[in-house]
C-alpha atoms as a PDB file:
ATOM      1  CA  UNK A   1     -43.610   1.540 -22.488  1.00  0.00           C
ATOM      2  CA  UNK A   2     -41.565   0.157 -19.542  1.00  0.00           C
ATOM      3  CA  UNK A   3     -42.493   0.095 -16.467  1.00  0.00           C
ATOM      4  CA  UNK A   4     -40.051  -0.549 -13.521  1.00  0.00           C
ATOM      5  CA  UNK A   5     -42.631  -1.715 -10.355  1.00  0.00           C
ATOM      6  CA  UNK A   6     -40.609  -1.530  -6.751  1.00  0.00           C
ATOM      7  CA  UNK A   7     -37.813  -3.113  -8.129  1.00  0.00           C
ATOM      8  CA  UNK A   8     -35.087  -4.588  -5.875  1.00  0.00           C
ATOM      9  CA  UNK A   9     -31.769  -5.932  -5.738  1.00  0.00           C
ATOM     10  CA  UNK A  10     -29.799  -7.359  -3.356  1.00  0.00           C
ATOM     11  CA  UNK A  11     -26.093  -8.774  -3.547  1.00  0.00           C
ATOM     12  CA  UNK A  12     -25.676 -11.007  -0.209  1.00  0.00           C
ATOM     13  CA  UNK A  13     -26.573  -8.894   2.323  1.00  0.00           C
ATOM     14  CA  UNK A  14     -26.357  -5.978   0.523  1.00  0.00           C
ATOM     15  CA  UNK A  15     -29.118  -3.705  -0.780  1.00  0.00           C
ATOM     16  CA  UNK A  16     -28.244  -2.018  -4.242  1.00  0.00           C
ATOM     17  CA  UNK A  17     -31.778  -1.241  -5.824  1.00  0.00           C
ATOM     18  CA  UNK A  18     -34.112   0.011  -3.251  1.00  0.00           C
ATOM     19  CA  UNK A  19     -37.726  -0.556  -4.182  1.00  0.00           C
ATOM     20  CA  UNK A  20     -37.597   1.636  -7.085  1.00  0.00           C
ATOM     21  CA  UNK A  21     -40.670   2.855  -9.639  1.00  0.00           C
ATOM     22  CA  UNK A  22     -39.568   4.302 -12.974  1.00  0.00           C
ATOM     23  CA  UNK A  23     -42.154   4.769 -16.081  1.00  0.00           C
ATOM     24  CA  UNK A  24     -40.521   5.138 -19.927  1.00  0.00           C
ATOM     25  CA  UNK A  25     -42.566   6.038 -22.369  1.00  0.00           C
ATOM     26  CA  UNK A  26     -42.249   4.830 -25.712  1.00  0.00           C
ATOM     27  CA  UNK A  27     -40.233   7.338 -27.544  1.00  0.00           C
ATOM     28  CA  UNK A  28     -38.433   8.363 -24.931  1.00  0.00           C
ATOM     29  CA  UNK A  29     -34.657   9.055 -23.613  1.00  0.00           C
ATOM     30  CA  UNK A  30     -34.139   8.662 -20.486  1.00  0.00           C
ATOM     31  CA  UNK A  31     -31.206   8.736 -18.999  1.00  0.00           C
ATOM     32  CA  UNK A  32     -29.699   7.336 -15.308  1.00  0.00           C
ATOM     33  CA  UNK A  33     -27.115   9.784 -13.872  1.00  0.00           C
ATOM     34  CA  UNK A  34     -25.763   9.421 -10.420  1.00  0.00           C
ATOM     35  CA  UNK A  35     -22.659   8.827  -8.096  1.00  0.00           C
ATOM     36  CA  UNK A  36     -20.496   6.104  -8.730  1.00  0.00           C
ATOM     37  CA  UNK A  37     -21.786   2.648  -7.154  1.00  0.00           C
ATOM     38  CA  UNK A  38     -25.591   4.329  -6.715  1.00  0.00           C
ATOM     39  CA  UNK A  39     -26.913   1.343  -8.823  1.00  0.00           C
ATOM     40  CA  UNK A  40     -27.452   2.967 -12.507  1.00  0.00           C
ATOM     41  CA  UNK A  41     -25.864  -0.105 -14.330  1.00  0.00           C
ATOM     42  CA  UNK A  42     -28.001  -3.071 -12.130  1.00  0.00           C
ATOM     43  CA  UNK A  43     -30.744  -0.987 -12.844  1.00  0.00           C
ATOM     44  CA  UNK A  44     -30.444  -1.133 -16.210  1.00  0.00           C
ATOM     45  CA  UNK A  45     -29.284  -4.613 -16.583  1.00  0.00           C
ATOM     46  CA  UNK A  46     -32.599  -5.693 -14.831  1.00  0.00           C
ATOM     47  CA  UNK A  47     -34.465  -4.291 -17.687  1.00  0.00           C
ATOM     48  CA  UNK A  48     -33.068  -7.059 -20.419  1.00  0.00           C
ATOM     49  CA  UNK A  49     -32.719  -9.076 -17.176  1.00  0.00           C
ATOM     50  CA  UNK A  50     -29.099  -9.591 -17.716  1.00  0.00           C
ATOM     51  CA  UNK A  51     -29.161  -9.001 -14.131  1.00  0.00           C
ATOM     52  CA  UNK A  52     -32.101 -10.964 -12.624  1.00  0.00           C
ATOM     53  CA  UNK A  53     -34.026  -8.440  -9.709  1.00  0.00           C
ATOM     54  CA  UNK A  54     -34.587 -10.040  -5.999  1.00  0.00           C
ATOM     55  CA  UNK A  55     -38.167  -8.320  -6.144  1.00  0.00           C
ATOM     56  CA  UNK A  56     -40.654  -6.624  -7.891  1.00  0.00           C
ATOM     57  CA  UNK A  57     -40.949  -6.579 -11.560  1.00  0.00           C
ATOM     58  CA  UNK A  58     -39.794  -5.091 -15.399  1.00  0.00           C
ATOM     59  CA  UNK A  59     -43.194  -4.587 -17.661  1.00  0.00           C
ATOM     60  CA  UNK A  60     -42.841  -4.037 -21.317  1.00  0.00           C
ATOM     61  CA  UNK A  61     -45.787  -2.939 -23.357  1.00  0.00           C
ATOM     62  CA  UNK A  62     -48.095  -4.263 -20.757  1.00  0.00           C
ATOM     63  CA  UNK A  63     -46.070  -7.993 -20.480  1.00  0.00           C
ATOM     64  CA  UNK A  64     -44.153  -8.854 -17.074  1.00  0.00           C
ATOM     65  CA  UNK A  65     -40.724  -9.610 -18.397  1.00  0.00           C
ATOM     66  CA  UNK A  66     -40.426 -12.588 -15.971  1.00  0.00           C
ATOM     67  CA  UNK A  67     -42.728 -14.386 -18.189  1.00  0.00           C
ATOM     68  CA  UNK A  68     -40.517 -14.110 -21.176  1.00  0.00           C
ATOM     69  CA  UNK A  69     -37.848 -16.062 -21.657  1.00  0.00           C
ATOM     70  CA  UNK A  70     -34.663 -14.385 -21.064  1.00  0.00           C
ATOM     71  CA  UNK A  71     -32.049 -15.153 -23.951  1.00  0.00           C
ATOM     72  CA  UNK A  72     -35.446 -14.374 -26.371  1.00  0.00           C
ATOM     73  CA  UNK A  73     -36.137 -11.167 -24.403  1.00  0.00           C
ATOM     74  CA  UNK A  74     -32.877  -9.692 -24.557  1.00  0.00           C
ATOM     75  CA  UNK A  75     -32.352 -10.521 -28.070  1.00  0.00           C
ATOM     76  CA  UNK A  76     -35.013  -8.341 -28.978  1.00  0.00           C
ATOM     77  CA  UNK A  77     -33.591  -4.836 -27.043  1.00  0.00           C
ATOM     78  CA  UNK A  78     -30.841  -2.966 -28.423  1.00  0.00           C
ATOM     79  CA  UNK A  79     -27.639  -3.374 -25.695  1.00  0.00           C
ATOM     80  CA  UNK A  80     -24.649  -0.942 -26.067  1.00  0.00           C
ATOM     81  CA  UNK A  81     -22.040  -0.881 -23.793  1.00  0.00           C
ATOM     82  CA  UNK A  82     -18.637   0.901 -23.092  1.00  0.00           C
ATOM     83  CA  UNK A  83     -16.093   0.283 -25.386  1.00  0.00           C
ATOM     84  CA  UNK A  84     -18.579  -1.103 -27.858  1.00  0.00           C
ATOM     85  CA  UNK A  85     -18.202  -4.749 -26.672  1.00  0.00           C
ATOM     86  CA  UNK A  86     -17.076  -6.154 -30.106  1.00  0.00           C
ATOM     87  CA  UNK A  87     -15.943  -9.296 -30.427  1.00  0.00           C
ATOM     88  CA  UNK A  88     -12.075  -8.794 -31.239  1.00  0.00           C
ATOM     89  CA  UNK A  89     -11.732 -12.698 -33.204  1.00  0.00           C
ATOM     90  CA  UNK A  90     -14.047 -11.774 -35.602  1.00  0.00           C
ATOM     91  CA  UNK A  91     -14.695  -8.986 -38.055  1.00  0.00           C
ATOM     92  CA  UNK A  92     -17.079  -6.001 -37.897  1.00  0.00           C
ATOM     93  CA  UNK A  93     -19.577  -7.617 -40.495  1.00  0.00           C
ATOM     94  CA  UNK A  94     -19.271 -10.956 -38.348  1.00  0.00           C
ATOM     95  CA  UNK A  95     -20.136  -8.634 -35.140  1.00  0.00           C
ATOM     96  CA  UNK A  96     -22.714  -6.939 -36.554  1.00  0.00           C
ATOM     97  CA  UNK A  97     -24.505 -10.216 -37.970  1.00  0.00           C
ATOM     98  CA  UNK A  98     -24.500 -12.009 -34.151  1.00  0.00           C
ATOM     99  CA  UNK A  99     -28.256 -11.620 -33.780  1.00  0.00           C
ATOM    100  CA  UNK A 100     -29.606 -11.567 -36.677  1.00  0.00           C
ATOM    101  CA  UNK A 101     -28.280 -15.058 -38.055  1.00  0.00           C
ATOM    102  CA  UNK A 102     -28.809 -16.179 -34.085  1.00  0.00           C
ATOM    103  CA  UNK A 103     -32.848 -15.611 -34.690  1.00  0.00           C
ATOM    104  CA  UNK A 104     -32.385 -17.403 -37.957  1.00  0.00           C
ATOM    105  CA  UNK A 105     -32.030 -14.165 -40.563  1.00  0.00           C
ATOM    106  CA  UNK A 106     -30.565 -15.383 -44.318  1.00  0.00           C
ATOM    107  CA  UNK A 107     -27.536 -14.067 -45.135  1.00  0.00           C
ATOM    108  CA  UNK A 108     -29.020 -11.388 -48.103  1.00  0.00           C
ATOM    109  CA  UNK A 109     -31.658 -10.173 -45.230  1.00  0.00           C
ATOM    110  CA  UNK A 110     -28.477  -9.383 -42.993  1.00  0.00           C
ATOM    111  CA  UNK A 111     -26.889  -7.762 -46.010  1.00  0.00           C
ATOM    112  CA  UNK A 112     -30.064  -5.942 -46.901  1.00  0.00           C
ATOM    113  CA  UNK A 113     -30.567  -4.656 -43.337  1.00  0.00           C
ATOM    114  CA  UNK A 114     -26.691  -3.232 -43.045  1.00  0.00           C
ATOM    115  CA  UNK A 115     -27.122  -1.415 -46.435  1.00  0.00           C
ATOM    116  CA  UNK A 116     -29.807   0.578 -44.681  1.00  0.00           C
ATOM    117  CA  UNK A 117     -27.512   1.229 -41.610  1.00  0.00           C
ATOM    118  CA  UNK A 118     -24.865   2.079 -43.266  1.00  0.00           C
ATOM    119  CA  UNK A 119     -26.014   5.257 -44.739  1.00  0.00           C
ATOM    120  CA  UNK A 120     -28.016   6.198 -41.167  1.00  0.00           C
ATOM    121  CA  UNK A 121     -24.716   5.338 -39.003  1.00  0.00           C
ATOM    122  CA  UNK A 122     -22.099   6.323 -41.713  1.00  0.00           C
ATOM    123  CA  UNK A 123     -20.253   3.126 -41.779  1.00  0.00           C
ATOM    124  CA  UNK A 124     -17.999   2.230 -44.492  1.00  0.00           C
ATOM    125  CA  UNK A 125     -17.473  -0.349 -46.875  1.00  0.00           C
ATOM    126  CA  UNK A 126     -13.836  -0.797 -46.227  1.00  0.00           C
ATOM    127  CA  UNK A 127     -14.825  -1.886 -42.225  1.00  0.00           C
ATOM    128  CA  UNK A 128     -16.607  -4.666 -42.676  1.00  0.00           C
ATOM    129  CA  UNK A 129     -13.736  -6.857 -43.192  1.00  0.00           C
ATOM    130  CA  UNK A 130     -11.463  -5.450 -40.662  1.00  0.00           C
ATOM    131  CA  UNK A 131     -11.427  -6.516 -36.860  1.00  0.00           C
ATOM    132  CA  UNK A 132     -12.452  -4.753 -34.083  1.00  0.00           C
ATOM    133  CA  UNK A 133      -8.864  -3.450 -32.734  1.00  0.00           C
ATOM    134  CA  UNK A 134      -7.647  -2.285 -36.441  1.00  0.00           C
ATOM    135  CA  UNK A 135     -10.844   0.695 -35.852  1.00  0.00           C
ATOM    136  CA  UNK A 136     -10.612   3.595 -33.760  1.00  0.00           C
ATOM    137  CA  UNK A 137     -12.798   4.595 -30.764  1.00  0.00           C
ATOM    138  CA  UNK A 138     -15.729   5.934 -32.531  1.00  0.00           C
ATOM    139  CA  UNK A 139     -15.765   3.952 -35.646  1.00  0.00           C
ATOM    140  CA  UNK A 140     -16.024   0.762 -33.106  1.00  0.00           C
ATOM    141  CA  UNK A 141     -18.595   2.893 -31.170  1.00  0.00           C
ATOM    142  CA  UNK A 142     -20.753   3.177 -34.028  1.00  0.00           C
ATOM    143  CA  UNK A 143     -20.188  -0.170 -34.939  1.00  0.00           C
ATOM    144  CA  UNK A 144     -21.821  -1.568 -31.444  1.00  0.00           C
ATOM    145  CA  UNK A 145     -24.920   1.207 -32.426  1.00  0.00           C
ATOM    146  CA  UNK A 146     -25.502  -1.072 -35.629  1.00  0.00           C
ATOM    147  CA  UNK A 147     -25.286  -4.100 -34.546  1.00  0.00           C
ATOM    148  CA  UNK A 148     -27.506  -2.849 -31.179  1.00  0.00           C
ATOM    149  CA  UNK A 149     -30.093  -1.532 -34.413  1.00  0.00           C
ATOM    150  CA  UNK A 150     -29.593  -4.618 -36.792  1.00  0.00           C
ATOM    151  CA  UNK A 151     -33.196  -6.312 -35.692  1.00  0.00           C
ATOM    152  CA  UNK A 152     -34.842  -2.692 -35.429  1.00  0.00           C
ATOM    153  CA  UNK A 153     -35.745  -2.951 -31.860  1.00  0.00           C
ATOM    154  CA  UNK A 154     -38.131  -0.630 -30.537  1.00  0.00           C
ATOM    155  CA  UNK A 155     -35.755  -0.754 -26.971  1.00  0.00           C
ATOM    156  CA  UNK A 156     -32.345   0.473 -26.731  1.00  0.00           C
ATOM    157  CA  UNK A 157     -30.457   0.156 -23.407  1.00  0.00           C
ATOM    158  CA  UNK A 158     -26.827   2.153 -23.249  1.00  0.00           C
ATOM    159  CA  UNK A 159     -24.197   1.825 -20.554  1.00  0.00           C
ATOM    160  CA  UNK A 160     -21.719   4.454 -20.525  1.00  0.00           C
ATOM    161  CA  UNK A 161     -21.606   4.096 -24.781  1.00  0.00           C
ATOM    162  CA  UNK A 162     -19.101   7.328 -24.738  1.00  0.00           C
ATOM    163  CA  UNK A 163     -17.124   6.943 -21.910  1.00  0.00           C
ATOM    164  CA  UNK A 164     -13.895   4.609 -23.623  1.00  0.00           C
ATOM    165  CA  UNK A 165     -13.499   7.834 -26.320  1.00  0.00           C
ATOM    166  CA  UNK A 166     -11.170  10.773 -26.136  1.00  0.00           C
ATOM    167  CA  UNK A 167     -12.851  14.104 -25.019  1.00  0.00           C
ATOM    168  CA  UNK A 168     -12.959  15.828 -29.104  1.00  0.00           C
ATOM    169  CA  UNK A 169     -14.306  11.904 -30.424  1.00  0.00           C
ATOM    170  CA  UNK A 170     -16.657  11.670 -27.405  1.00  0.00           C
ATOM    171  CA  UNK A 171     -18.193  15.258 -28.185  1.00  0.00           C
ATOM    172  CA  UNK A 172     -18.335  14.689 -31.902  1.00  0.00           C
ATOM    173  CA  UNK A 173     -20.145  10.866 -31.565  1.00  0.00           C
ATOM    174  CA  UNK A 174     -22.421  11.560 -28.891  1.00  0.00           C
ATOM    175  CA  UNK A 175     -24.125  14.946 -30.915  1.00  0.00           C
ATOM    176  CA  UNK A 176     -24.014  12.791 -33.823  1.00  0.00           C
ATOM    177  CA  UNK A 177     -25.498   9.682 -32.504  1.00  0.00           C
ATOM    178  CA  UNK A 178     -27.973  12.186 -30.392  1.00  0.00           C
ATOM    179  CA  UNK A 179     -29.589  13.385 -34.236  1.00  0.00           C
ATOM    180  CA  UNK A 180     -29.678  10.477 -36.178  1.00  0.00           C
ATOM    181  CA  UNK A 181     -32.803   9.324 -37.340  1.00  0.00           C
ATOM    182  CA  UNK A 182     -32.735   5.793 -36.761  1.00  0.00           C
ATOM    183  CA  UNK A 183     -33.045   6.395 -33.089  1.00  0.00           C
ATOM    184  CA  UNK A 184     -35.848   8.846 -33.176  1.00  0.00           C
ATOM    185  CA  UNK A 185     -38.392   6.511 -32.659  1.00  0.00           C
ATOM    186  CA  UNK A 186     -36.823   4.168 -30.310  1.00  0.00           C
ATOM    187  CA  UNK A 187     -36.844   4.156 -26.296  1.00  0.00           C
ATOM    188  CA  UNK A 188     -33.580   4.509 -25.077  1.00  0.00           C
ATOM    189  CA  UNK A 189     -32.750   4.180 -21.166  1.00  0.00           C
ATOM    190  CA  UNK A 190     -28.693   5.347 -21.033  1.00  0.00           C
ATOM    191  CA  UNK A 191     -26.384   5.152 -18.315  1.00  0.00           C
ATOM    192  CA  UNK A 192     -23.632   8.008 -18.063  1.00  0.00           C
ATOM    193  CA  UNK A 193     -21.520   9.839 -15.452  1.00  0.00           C
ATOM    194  CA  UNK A 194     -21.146  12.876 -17.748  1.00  0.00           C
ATOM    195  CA  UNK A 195     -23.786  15.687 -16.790  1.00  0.00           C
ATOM    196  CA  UNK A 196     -23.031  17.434 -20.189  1.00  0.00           C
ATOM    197  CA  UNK A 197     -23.827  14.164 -22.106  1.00  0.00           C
ATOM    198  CA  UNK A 198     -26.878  13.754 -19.712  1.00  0.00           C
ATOM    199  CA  UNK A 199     -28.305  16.837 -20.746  1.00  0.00           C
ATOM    200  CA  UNK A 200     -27.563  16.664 -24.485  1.00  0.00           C
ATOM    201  CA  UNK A 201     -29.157  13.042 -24.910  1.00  0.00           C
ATOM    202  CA  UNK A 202     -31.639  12.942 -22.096  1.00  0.00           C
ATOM    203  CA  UNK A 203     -35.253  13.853 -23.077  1.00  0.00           C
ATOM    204  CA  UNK A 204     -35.552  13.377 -19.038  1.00  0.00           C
ATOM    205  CA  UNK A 205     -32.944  12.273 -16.445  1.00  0.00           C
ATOM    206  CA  UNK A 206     -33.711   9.569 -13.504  1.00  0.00           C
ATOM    207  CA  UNK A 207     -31.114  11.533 -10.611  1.00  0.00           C
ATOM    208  CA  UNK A 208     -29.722   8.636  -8.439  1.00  0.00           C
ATOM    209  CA  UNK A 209     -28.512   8.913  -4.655  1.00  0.00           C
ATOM    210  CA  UNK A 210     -27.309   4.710  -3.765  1.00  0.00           C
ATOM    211  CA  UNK A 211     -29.964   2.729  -4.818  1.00  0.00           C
ATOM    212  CA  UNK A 212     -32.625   5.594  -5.030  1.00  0.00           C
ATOM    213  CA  UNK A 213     -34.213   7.802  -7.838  1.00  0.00           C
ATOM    214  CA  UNK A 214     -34.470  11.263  -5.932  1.00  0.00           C
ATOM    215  CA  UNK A 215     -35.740  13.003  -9.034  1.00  0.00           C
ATOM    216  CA  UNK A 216     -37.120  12.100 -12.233  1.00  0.00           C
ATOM    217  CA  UNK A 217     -37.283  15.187 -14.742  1.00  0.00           C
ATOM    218  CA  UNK A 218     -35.804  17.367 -17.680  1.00  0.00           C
ATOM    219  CA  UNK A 219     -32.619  18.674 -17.023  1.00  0.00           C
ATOM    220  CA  UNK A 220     -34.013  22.153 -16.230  1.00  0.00           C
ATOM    221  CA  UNK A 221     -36.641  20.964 -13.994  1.00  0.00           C
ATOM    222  CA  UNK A 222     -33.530  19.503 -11.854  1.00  0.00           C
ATOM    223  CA  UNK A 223     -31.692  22.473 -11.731  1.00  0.00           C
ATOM    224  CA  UNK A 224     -34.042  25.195 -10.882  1.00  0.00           C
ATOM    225  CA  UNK A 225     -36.794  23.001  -8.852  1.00  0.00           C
ATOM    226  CA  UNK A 226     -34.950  20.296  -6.809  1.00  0.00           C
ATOM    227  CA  UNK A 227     -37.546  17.980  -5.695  1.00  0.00           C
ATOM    228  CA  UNK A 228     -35.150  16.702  -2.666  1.00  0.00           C
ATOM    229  CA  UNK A 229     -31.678  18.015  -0.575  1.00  0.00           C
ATOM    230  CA  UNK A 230     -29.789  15.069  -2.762  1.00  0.00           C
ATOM    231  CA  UNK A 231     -30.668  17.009  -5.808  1.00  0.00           C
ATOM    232  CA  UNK A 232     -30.305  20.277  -4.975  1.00  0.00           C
ATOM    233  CA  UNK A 233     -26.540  19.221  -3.603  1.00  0.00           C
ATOM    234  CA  UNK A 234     -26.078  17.075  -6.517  1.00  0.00           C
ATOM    235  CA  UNK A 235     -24.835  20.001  -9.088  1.00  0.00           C
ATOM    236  CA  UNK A 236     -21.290  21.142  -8.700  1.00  0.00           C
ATOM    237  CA  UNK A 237     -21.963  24.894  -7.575  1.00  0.00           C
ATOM    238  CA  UNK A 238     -18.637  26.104  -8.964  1.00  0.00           C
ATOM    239  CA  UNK A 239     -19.926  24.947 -12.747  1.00  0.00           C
ATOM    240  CA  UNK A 240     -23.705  25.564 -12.005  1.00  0.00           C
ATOM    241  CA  UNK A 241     -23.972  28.323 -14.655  1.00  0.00           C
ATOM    242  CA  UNK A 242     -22.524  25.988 -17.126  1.00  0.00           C
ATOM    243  CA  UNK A 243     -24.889  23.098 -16.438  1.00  0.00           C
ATOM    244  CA  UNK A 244     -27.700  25.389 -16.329  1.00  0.00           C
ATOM    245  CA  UNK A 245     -26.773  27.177 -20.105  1.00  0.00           C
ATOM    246  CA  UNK A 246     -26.325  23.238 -21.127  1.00  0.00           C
ATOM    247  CA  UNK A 247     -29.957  22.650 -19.559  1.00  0.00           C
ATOM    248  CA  UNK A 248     -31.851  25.375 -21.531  1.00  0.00           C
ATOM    249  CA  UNK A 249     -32.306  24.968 -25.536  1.00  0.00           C
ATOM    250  CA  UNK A 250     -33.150  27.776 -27.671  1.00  0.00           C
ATOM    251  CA  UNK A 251     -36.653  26.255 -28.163  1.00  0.00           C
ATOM    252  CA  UNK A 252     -37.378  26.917 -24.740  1.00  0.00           C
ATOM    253  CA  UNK A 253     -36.601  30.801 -24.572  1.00  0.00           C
ATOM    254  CA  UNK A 254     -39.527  33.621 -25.726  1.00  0.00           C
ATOM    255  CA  UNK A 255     -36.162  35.245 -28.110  1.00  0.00           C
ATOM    256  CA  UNK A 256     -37.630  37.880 -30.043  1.00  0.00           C
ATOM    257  CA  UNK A 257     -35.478  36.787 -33.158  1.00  0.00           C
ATOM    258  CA  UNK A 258     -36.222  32.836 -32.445  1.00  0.00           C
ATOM    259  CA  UNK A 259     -37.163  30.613 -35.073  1.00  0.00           C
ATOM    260  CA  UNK A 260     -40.246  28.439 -33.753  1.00  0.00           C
ATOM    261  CA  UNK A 261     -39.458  25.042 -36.058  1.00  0.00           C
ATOM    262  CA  UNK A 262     -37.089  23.601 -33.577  1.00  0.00           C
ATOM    263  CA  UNK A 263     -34.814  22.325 -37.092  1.00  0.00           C
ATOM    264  CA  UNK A 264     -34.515  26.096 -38.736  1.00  0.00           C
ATOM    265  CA  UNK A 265     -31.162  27.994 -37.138  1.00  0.00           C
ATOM    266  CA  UNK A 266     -32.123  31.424 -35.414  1.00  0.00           C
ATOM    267  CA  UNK A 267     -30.725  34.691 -36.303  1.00  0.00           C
ATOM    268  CA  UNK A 268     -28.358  34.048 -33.241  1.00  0.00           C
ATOM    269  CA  UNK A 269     -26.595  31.583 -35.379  1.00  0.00           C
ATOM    270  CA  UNK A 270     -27.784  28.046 -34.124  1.00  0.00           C
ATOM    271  CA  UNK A 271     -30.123  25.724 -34.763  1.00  0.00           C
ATOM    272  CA  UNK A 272     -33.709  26.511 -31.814  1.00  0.00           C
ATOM    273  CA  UNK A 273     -32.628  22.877 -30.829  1.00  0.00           C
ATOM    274  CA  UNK A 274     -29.172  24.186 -29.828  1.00  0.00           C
ATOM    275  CA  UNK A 275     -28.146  25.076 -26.031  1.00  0.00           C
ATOM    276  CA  UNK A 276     -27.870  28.107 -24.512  1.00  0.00           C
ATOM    277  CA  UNK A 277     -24.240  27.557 -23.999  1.00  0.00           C
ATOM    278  CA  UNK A 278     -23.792  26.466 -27.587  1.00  0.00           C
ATOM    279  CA  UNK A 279     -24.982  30.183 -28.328  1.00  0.00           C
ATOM    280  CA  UNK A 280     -23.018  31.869 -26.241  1.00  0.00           C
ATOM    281  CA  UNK A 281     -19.972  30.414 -27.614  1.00  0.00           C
ATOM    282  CA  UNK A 282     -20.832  30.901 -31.016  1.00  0.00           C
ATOM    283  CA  UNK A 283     -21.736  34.837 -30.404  1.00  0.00           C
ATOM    284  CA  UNK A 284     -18.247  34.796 -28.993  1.00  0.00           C
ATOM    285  CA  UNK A 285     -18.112  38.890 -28.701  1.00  0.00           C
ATOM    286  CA  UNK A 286     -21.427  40.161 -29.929  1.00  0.00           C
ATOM    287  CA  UNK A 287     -22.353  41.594 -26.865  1.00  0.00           C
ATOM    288  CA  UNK A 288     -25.676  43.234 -27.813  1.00  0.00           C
ATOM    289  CA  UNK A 289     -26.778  39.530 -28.656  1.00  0.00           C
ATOM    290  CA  UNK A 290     -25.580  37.772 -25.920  1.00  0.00           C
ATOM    291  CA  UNK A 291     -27.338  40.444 -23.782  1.00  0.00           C
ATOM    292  CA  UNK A 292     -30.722  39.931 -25.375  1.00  0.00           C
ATOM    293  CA  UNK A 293     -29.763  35.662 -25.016  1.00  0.00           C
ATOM    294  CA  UNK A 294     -29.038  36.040 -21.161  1.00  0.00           C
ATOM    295  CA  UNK A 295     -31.737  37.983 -20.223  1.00  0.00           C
ATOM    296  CA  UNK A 296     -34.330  35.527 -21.679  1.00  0.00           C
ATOM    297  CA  UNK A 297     -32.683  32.734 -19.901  1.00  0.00           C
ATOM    298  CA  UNK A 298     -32.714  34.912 -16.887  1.00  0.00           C
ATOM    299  CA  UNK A 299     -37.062  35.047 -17.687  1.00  0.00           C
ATOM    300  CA  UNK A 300     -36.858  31.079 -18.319  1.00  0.00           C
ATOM    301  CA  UNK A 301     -35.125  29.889 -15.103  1.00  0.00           C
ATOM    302  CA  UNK A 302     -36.889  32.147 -12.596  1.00  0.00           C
ATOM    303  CA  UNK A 303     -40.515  31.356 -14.237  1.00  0.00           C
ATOM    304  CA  UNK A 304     -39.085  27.442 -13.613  1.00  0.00           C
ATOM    305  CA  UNK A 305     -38.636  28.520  -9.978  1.00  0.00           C
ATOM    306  CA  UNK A 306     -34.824  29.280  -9.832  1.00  0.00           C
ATOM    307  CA  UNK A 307     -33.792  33.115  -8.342  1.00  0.00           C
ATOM    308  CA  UNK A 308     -32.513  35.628 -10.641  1.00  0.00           C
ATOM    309  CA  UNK A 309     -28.663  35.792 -10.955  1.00  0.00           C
ATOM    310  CA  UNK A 310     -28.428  38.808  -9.382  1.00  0.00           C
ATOM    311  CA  UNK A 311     -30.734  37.761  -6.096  1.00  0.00           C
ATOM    312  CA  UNK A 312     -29.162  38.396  -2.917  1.00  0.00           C
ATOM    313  CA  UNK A 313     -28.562  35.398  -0.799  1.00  0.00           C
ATOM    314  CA  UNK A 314     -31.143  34.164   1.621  1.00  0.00           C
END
């Protein structure tokens, strides 16, 4: 678990990271989303403490982190970052192998350890020798993941991992990366300005205002029960019924036709794990469907507290 206890940062004279309390639990993916400049990225870097915090304290699995030495400490989370943060002078096996043969690893363990990643993160043999910049986006993407993985860390921290990618590459990666298995069991903490990605990786979401959490909850709970104004403000209205079909899985719905293992696809044509928007754009013109599909999300978000779609204004 980690355990974030009124944590604070100050630059000079100015305040960054106000006091804040944030619980992960081990398993979990929890995502910071916010404004620009609200403080998502210090926040984060405090937890490897890449960024060292003016007060208060990072726990891991019960051990202040200010005990630990740092180099040690951060060796032993997962750190992804946008663009991937290879090293461009040497090649993609090179990157991949900077911990491991840092902590002392033989070369055969390293090799042993990237056959096993290459089949979860479908890398390919013909990388390994290349450099960074002869790669694309997403193949240097997942390249970062496995050498983030290469130690098996039970801590992942991500900073904007999607953002450097072209819209199509960025949608493709981030489902992908978002079902692999090797990340099942780890806690991730991820920093992102996309709401979509938010909601698609997010098993909660920690909503920022500047140097504030406002709301800590599923993406659901922050659409249809805003704990504060910030939140409540926080969702463009002109795509709210986007977000909130993106908020709502399959899973979640009472769908007469719905599969209850969250893996099997439903009659509607997508997997129970799938979005209400991924539904709806896959039923394209079946209108009887899409009827029965809206009007059990209409049940799901006013039981959560938000009006029906057809409530008059207050």
């Amino acid at each position: 678990m980690i355990q974030l206890r009124e944590l604070r940062k100050d630059f000079g004279p100015k305040t960054v990271v106000h006091g804040v309390n944030l619980s992960v639990a081990p398993g979990e993916k929890l995502v910071l989303r916010g404004p620009s400049g609200c403080g998502k990225t210090t926040l984060l870097r405090m937890i490897n403490r890449l960024t060292e915090p003016t007060t208060g304290s990072v726990w891991i699995d019960g051990r202040d982190t200010a005990t630990a030495d740092p180099v040690a400490l951060r060796r032993q989370i997962g750190y992804v970052i946008q663009g991937g943060g290879l090293l461009p002078h040497r090649t993609v096996r090179e990157n991949i192998f900077v911990v491991p043969r840092l902590l002392g690893w033989t070369r055969q363990k390293c090799e042993d350890r990237l056959f096993v990643l290459k089949a979860a993160l479908w890398l390919f043999d013909d990388w390994f020798d290349a450099y960074p910049a002869e790669l694309s986006g997403g193949q240097r993407q997942r390249v970062a993941i496995a050498r983030a993985l290469m130690t098996n860390p039970s801590i992942m921290l991500m900073d904007e991992p999607f953002s450097g990618l072209d819209t199509r590459t960025r949608l493709v990666i981030r489902r992908e990366i978002r079902d692999l298995w090797s990340l099942r069991d780890k806690t991730i903490v991820a920093v992102t300005h996309d709401i979509t990605e938010a909601f698609e990786f997010g098993n909660r979401i920690a909503l920022m205002s500047p140097g504030r959490i406002e709301q800590v909850g599923t993406a659901a709970e922050l659409l249809f029960r805003p704990a504060t104004a910030f939140a409540r403000d926080f969702f463009d209205q002109s795509d709210r019924l986007r977000h909130e079909w993106e908020a709502v899985r399959l899973l979640d719905l009472d769908l007469p036709d719905d599969a209850t293992n969250a893996g099997t696809p439903t009659k509607l044509g997508v997997p129970a794990s799938g979005t209400v928007a991924e539904a709806v754009a896959t039923l394209g013109g079946d209108t009887e469907r899409v009827t029965l599909l809206i009007e059990s999300f209409q049940r799901f978000k006013h039981a959560l507290g938000g009006p029906p779609e057809d409530a008059e204004s207050p």
